[in-house]
C-alpha atoms as a PDB file:
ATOM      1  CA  UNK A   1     -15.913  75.758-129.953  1.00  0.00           C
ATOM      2  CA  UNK A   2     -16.690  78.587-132.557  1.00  0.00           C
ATOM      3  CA  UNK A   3     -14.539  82.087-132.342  1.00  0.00           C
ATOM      4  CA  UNK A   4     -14.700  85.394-133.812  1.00  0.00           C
ATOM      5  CA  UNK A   5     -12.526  84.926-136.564  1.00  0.00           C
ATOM      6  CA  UNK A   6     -14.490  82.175-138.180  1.00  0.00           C
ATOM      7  CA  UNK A   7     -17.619  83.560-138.098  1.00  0.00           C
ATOM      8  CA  UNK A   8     -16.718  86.732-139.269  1.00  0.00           C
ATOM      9  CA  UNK A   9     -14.446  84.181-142.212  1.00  0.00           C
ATOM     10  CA  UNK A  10     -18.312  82.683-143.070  1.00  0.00           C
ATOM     11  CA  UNK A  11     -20.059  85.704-143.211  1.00  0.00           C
ATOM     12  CA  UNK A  12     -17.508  86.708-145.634  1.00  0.00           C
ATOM     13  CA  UNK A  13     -17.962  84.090-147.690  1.00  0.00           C
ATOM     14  CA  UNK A  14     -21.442  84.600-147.971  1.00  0.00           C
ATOM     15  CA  UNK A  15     -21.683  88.048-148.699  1.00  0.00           C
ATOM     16  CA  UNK A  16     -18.801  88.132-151.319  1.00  0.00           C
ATOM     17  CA  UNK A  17     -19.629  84.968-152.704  1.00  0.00           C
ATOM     18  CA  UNK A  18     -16.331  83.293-153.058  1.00  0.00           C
ATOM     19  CA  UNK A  19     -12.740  82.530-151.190  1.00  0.00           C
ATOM     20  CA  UNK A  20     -10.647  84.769-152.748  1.00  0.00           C
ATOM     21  CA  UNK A  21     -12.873  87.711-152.012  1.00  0.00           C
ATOM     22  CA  UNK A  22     -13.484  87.092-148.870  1.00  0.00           C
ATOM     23  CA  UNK A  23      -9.581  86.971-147.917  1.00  0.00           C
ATOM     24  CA  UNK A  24      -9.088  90.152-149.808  1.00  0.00           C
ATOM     25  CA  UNK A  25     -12.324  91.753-147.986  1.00  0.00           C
ATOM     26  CA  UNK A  26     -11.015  90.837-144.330  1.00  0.00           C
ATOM     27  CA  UNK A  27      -7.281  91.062-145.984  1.00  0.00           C
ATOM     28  CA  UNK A  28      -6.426  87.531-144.849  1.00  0.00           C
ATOM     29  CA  UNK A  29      -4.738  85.501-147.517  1.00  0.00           C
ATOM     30  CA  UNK A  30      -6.696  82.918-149.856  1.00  0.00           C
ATOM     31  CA  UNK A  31      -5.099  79.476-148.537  1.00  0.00           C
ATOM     32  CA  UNK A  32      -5.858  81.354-144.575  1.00  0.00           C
ATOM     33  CA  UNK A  33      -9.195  81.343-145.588  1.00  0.00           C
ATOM     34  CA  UNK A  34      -9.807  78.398-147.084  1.00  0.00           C
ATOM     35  CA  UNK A  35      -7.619  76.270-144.473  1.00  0.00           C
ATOM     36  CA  UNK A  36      -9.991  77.630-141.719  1.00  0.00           C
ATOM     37  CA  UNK A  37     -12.750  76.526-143.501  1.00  0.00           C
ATOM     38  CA  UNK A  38     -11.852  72.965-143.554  1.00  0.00           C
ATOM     39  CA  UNK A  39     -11.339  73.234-139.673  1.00  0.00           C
ATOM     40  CA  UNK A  40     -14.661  74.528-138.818  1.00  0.00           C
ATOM     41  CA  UNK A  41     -16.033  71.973-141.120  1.00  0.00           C
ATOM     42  CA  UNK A  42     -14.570  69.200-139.591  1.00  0.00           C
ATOM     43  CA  UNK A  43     -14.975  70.362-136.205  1.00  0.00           C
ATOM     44  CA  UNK A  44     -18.444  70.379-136.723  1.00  0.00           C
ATOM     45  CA  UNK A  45     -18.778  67.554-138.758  1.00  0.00           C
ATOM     46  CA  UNK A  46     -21.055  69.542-141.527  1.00  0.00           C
ATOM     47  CA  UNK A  47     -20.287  70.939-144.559  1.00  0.00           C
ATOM     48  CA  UNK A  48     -20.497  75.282-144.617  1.00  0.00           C
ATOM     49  CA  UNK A  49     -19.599  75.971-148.244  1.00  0.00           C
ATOM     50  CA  UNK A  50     -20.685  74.551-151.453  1.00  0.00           C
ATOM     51  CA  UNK A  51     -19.451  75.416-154.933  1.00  0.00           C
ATOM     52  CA  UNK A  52     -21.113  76.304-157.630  1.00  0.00           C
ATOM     53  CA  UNK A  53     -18.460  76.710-160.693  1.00  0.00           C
ATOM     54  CA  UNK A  54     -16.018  79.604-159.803  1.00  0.00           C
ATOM     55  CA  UNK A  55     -19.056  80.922-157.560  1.00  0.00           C
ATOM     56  CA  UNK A  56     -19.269  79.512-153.341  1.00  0.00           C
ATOM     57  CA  UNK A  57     -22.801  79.490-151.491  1.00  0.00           C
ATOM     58  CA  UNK A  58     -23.197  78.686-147.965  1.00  0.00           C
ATOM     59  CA  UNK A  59     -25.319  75.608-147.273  1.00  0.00           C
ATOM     60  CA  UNK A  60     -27.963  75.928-144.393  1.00  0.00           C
ATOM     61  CA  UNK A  61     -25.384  75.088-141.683  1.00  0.00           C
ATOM     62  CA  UNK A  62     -22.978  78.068-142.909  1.00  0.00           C
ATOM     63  CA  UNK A  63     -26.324  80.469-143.221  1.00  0.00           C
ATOM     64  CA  UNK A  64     -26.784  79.856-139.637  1.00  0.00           C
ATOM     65  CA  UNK A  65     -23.222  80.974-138.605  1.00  0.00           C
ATOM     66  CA  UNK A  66     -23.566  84.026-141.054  1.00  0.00           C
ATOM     67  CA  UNK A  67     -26.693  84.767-139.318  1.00  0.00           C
ATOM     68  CA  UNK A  68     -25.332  84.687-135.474  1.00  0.00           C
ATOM     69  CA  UNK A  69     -22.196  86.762-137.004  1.00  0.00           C
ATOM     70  CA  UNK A  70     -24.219  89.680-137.775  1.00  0.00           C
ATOM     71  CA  UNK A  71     -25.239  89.588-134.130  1.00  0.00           C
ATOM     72  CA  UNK A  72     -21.657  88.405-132.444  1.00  0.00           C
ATOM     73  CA  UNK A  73     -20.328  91.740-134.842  1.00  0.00           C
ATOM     74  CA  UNK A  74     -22.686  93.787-133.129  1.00  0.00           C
ATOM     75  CA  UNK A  75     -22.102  92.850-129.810  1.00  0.00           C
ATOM     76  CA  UNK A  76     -18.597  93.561-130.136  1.00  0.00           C
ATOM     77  CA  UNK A  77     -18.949  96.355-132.105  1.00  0.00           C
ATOM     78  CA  UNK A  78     -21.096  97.946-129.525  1.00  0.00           C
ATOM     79  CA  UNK A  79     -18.710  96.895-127.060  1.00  0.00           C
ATOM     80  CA  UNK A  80     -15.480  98.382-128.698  1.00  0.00           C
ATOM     81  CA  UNK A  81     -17.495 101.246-129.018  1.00  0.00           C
ATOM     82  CA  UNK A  82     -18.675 101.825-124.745  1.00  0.00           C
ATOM     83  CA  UNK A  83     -14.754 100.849-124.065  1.00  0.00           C
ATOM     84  CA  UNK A  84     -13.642 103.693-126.060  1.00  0.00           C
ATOM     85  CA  UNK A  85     -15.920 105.819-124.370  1.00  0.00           C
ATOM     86  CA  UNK A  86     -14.967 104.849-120.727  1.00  0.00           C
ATOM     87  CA  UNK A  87     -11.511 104.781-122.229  1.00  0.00           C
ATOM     88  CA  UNK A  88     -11.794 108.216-123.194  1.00  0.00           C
ATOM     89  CA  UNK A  89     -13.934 109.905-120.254  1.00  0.00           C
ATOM     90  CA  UNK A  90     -16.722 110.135-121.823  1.00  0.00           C
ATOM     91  CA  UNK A  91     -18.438 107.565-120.197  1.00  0.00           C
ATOM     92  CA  UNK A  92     -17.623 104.944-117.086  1.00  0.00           C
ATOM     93  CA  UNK A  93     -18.572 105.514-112.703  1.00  0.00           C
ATOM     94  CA  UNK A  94     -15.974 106.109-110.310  1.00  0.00           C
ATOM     95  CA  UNK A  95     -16.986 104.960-106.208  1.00  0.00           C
ATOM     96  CA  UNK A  96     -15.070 106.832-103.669  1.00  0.00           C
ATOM     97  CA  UNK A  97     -15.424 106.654-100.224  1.00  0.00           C
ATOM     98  CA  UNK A  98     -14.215 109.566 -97.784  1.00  0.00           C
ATOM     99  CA  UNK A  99     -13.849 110.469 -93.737  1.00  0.00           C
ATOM    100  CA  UNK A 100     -16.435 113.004 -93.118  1.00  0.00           C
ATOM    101  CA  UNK A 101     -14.140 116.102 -92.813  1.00  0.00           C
ATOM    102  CA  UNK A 102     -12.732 115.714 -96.280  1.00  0.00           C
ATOM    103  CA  UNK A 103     -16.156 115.170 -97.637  1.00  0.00           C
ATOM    104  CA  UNK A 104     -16.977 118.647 -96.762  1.00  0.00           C
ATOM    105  CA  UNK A 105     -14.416 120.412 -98.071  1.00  0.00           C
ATOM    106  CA  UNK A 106     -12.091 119.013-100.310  1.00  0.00           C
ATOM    107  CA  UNK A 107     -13.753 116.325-101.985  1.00  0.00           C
ATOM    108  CA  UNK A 108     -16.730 118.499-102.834  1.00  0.00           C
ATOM    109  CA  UNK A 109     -14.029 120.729-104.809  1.00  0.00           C
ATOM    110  CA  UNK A 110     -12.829 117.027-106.353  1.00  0.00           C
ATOM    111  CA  UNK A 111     -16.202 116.484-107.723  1.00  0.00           C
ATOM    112  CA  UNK A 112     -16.777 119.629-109.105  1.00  0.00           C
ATOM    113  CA  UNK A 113     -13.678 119.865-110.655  1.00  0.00           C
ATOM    114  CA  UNK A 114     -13.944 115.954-112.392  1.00  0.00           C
ATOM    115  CA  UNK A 115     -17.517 117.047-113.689  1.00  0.00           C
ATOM    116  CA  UNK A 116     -15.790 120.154-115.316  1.00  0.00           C
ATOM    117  CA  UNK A 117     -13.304 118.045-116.995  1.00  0.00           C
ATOM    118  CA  UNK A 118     -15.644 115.303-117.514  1.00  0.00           C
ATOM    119  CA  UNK A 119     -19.464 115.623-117.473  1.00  0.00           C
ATOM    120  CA  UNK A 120     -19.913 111.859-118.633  1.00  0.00           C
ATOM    121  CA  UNK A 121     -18.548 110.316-116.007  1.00  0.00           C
ATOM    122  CA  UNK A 122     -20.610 108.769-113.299  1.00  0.00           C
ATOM    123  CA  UNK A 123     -19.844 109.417-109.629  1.00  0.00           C
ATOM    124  CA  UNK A 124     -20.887 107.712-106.145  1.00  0.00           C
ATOM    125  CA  UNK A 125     -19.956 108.902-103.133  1.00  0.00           C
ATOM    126  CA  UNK A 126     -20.388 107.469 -99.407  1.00  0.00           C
ATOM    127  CA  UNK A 127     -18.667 108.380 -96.224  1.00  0.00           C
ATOM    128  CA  UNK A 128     -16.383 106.007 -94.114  1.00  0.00           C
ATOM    129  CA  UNK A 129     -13.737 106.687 -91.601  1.00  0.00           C
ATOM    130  CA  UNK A 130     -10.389 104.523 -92.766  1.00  0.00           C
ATOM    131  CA  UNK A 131     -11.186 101.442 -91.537  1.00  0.00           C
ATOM    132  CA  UNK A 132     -14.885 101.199 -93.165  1.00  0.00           C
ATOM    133  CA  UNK A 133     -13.697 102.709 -96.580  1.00  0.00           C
ATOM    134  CA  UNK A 134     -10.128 100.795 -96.730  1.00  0.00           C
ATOM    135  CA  UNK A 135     -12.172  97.800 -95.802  1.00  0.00           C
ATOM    136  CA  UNK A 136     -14.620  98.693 -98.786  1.00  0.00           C
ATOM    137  CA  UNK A 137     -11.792  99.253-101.639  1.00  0.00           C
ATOM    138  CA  UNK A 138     -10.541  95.596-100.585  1.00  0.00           C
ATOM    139  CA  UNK A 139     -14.094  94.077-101.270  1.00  0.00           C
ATOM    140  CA  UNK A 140     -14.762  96.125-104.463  1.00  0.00           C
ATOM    141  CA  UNK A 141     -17.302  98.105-102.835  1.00  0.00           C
ATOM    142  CA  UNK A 142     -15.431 101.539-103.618  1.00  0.00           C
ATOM    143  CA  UNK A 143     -12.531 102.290-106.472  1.00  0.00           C
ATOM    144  CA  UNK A 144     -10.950 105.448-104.339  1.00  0.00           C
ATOM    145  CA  UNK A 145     -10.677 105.748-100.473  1.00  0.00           C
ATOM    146  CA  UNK A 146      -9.952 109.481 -99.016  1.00  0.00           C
ATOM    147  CA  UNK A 147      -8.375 107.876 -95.651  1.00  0.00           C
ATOM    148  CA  UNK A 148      -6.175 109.782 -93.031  1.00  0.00           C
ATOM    149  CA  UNK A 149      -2.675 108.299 -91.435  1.00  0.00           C
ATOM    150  CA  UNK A 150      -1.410 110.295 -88.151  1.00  0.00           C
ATOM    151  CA  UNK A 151       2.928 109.772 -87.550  1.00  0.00           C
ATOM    152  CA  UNK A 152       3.587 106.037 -86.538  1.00  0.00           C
ATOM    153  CA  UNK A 153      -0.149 104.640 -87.438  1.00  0.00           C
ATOM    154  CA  UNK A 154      -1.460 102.980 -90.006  1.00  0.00           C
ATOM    155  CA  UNK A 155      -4.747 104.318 -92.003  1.00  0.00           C
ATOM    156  CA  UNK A 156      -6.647 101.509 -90.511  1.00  0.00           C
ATOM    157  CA  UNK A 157      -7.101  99.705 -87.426  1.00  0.00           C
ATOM    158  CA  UNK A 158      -3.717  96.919 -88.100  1.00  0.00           C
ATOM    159  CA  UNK A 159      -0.163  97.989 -89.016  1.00  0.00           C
ATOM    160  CA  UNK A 160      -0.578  96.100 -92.516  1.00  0.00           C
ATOM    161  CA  UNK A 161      -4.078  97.689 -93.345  1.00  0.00           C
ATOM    162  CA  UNK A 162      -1.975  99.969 -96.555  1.00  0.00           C
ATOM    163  CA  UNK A 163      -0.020  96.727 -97.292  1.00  0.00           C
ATOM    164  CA  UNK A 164      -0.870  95.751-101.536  1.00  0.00           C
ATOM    165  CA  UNK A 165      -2.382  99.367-101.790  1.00  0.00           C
ATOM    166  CA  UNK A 166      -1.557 102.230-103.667  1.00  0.00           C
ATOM    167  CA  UNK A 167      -1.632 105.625-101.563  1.00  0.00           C
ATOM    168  CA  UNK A 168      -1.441 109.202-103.679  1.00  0.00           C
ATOM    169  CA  UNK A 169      -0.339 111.743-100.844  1.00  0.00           C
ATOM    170  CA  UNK A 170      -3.072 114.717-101.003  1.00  0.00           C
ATOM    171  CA  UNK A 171      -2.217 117.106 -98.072  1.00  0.00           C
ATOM    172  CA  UNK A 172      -0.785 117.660 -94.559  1.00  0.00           C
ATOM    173  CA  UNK A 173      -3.550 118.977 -92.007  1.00  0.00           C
ATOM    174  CA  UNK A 174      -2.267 120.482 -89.086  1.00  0.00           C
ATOM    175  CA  UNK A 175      -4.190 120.011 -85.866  1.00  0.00           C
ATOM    176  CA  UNK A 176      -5.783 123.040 -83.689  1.00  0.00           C
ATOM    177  CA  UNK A 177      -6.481 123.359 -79.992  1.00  0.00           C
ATOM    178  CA  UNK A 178     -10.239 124.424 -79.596  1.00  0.00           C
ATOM    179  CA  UNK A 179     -10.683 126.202 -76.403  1.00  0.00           C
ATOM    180  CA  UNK A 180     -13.613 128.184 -74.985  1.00  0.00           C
ATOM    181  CA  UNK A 181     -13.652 131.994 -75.803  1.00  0.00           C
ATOM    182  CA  UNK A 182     -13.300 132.691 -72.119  1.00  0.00           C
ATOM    183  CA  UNK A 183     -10.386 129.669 -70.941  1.00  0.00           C
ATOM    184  CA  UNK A 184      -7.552 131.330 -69.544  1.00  0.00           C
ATOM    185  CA  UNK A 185      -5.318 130.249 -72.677  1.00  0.00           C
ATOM    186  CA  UNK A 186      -7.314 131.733 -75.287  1.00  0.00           C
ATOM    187  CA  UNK A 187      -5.160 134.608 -75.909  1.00  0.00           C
ATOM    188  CA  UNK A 188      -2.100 132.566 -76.474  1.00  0.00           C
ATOM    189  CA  UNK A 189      -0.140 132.027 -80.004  1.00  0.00           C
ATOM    190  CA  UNK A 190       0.801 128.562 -79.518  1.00  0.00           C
ATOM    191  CA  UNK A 191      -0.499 126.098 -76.890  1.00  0.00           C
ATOM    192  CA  UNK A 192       1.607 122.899 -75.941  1.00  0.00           C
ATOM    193  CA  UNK A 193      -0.312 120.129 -74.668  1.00  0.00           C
ATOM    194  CA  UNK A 194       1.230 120.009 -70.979  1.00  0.00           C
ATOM    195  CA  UNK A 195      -0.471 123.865 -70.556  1.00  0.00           C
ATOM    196  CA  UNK A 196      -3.997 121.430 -70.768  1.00  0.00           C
ATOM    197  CA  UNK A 197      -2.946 118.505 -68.809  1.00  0.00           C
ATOM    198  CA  UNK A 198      -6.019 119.243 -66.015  1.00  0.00           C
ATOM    199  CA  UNK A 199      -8.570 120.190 -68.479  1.00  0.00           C
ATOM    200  CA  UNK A 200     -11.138 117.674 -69.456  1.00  0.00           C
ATOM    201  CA  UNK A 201     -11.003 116.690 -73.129  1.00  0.00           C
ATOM    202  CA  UNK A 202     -13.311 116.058 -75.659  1.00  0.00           C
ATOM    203  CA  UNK A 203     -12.109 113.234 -78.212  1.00  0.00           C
ATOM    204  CA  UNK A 204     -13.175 112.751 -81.395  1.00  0.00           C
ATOM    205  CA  UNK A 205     -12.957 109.458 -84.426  1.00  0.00           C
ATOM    206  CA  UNK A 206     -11.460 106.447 -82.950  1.00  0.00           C
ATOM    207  CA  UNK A 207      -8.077 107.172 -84.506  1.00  0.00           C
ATOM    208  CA  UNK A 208      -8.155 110.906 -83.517  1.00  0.00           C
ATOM    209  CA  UNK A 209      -8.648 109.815 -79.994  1.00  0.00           C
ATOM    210  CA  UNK A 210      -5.442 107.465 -80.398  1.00  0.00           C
ATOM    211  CA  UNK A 211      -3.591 110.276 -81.275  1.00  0.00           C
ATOM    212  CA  UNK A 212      -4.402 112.248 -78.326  1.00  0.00           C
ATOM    213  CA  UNK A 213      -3.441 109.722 -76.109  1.00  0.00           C
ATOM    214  CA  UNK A 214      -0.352 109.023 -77.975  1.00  0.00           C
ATOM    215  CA  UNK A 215       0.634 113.216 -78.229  1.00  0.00           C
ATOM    216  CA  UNK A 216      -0.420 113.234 -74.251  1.00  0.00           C
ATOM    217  CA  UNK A 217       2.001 110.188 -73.100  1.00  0.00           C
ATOM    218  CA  UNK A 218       4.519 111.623 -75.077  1.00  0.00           C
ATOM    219  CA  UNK A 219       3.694 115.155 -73.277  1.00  0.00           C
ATOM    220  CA  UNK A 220       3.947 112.804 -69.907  1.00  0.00           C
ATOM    221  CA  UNK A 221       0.026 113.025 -68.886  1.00  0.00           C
ATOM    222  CA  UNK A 222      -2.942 111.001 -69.543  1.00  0.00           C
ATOM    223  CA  UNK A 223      -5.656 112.986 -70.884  1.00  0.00           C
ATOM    224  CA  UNK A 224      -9.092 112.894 -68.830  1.00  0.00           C
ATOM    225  CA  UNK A 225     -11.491 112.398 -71.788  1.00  0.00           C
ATOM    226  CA  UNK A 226     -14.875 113.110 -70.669  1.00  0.00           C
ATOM    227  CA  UNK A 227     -17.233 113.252 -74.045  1.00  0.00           C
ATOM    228  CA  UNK A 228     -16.498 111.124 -77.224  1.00  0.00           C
ATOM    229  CA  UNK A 229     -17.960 112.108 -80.778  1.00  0.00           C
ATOM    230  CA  UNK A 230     -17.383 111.480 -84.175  1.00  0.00           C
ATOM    231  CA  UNK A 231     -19.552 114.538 -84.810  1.00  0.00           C
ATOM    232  CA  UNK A 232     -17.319 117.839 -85.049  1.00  0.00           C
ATOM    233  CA  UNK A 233     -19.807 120.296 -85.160  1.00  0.00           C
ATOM    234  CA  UNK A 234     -20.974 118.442 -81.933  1.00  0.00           C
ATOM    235  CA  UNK A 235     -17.236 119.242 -80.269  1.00  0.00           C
ATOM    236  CA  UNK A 236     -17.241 122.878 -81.071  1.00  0.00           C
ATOM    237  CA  UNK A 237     -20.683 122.743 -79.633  1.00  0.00           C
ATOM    238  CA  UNK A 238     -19.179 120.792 -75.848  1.00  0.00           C
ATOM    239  CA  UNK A 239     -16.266 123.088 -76.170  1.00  0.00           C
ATOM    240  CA  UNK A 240     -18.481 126.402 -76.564  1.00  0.00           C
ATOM    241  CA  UNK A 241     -20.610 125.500 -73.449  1.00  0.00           C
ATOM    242  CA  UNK A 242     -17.086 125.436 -71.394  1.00  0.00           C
ATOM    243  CA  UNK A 243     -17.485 121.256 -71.107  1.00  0.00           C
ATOM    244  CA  UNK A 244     -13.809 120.771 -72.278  1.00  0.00           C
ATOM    245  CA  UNK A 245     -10.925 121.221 -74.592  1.00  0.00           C
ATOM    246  CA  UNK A 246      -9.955 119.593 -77.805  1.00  0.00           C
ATOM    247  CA  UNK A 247      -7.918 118.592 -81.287  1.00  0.00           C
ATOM    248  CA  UNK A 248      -9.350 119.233 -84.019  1.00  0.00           C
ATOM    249  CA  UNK A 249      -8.017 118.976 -87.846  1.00  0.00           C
ATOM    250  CA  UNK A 250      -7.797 122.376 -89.810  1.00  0.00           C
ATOM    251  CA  UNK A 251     -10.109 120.740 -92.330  1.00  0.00           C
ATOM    252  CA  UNK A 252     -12.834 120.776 -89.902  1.00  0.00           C
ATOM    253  CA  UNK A 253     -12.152 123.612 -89.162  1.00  0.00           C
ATOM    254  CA  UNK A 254     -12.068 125.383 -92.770  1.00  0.00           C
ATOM    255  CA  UNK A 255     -16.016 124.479 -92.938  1.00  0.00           C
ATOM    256  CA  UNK A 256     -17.354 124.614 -89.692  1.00  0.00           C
ATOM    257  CA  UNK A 257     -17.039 127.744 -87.250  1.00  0.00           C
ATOM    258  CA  UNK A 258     -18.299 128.747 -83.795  1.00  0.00           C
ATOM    259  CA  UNK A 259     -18.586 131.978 -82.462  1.00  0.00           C
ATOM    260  CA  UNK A 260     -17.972 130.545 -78.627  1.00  0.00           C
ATOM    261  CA  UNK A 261     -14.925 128.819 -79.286  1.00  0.00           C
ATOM    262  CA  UNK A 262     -11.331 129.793 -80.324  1.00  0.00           C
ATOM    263  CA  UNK A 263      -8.493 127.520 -82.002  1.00  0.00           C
ATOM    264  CA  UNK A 264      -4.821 127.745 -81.294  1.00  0.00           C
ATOM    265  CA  UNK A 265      -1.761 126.259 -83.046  1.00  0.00           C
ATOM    266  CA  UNK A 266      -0.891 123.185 -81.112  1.00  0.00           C
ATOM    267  CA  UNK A 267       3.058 123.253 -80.159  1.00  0.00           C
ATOM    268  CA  UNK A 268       4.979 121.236 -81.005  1.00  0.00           C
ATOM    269  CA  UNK A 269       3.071 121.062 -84.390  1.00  0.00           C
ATOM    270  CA  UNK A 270       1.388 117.723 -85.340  1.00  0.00           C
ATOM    271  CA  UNK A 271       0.152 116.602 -88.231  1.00  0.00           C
ATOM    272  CA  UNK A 272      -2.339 113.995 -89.884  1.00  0.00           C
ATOM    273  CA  UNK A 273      -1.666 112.701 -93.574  1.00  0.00           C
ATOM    274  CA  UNK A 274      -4.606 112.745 -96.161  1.00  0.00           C
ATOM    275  CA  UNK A 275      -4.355 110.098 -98.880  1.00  0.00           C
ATOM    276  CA  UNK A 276      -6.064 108.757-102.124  1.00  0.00           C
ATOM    277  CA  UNK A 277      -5.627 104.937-101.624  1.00  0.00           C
ATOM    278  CA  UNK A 278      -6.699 102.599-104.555  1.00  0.00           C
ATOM    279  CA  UNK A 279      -4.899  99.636-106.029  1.00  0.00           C
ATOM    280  CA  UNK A 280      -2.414  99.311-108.529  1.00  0.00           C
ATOM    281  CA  UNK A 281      -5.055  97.819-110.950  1.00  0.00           C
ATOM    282  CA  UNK A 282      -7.759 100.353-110.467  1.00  0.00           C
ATOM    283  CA  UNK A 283      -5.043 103.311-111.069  1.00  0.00           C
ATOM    284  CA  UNK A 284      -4.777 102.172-114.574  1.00  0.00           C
ATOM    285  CA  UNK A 285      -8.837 102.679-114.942  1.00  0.00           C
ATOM    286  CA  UNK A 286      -8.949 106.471-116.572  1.00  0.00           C
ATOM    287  CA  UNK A 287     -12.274 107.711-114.133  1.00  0.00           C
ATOM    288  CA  UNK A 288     -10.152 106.509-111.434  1.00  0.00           C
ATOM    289  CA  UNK A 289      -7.073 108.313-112.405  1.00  0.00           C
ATOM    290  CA  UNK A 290      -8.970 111.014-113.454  1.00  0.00           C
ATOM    291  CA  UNK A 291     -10.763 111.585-109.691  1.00  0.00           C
ATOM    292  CA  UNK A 292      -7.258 111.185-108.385  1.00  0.00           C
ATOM    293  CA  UNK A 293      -5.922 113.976-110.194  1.00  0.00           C
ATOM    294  CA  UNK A 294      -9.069 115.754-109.410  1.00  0.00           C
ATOM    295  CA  UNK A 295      -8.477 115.404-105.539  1.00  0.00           C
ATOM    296  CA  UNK A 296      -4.995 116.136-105.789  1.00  0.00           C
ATOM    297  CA  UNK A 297      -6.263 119.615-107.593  1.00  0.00           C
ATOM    298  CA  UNK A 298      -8.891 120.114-105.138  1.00  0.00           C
ATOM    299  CA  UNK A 299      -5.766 119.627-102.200  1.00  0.00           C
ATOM    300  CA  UNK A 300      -3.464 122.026-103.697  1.00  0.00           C
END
């Protein structure tokens, strides 16, 4: 099997026209040069070199390897030359994956901000709650998932769905009580959850739902859960037509409003963790790092 070395060793040969000069050209020694010779040569049974005096010419078997050297070179040359790039930002894609209400406000301020820093970089974006985008990072589908944990859960739908990832803590977002303008309790600071045990709820994701009914046992009712949505704009909308009551993250609630409805500080507080989850290889990837840093800018 032929390698890099002796190829570019031939084409040396060739274009200096002798061993010695081709050892100092490449800065290998004369005996190096001449010992991988012989190798090559026996290896593939045909003579590469032929002397002429103090002068060496390659013979039609060593003109071929010159010849596929020029192109080997420029494959790799080419290729040093993209890895640098992607090594230094100036090229290279990033694929992150993100629950819907961080993809409205503070990925957006991610992107921008990695675009700033560097416009060569390549970007895809696609939504997922946890368990679609965790899922995706494990099958190579994405290099970043924005995912959310709440206290005592996991990101995904098993215990072990984090286990061989790497999470980057981004920010805490406190949860809201969304009311209608009119419900008795609108005018109150703080709202626990046993004030609401009669009302009729509106749940949102999956895991947001699981959290309710965890935060409601806990509060010692069992929520009555009347409409289900993933759509937030869609529960401000149930809760403004008087249909119910509901959690909802302050991240929602930094991009989408409602004149009909007002939010309250749940009491006790509870919170939801966001995280940038990757794996320990893709951190060392610069546009990976890079969006990470990015995010954890955008969080601040």
């Amino acid at each position: 099997m032929l390698d890099v070395n002796a190829l570019r060793v031939v084409r040396a040969i060739g274009d200096e026209g002798g061993f010695t000069a081709a050892a100092n050209a490449l800065g290998y020694s004369q005996p190096a040069v001449s010992q991988l010779v012989r190798r090559l040569e026996r290896r593939l049974g045909t003579a590469l070199v032929e002397r002429h005096g103090r002068t060496v010419r390659l013979t039609e078997a060593g003109l071929v390897l010159a010849r596929h050297a020029v192109t080997v070179q420029g494959a790799l040359d080419t290729a040093d030359e993209e890895i640098a790039a992607i090594t230094g930002l100036r090229a290279g894609r990033v694929r992150v994956m993100a629950f819907p209400s961080s993809s409205a406000s503070v990925v957006p301020r991610a992107l921008a901000d990695l675009r700033a820093r560097h416009p060569g970089l390549s970007v895809t974006f696609s939504e997922g709650e946890p368990p679609q985008s965790l899922a995706a990072l494990r099958s190579g589908e994405c290099d970043v998932a924005v995912a959310f944990t709440y206290p005592g859960t996991s990101a995904g739908r098993d215990v072990d769905d984090l286990s061989g990832l790497l999470t980057v803590p981004l920010l805490d977002d406190e949860l809201h009580v969304v009311l209608p303008a009119d419900h008795p309790l609108a005018d109150g600071e703080r709202i626990g959850l046993p004030q609401l045990r009669d009302e009729p709820w509106i749940a949102g994701c999956p895991r947001c739902r699981g959290h309710l009914l965890s935060l409601a046992d806990r509060a010692g009712f069992t929520p009555r859960v009347e409409f289900e949505t993933d759509d937030y704009v869609a529960v401000l909308g149930l809760v403004s037509e008087g249909l119910g009551v509901a959690l909802v993250p302050g991240l929602v609630l930094r991009t989408t409003t409602h004149q009909a409805v007002v939010t309250r500080p749940l009491h006790p507080t509870s919170r939801r963790s966001v995280l940038a989850v990757t794996t320990q290889d893709l951190r060392r990837v610069p546009a990976v790092h890079a969006l990470i840093e990015s995010l954890q800018r955008a969080s601040r």
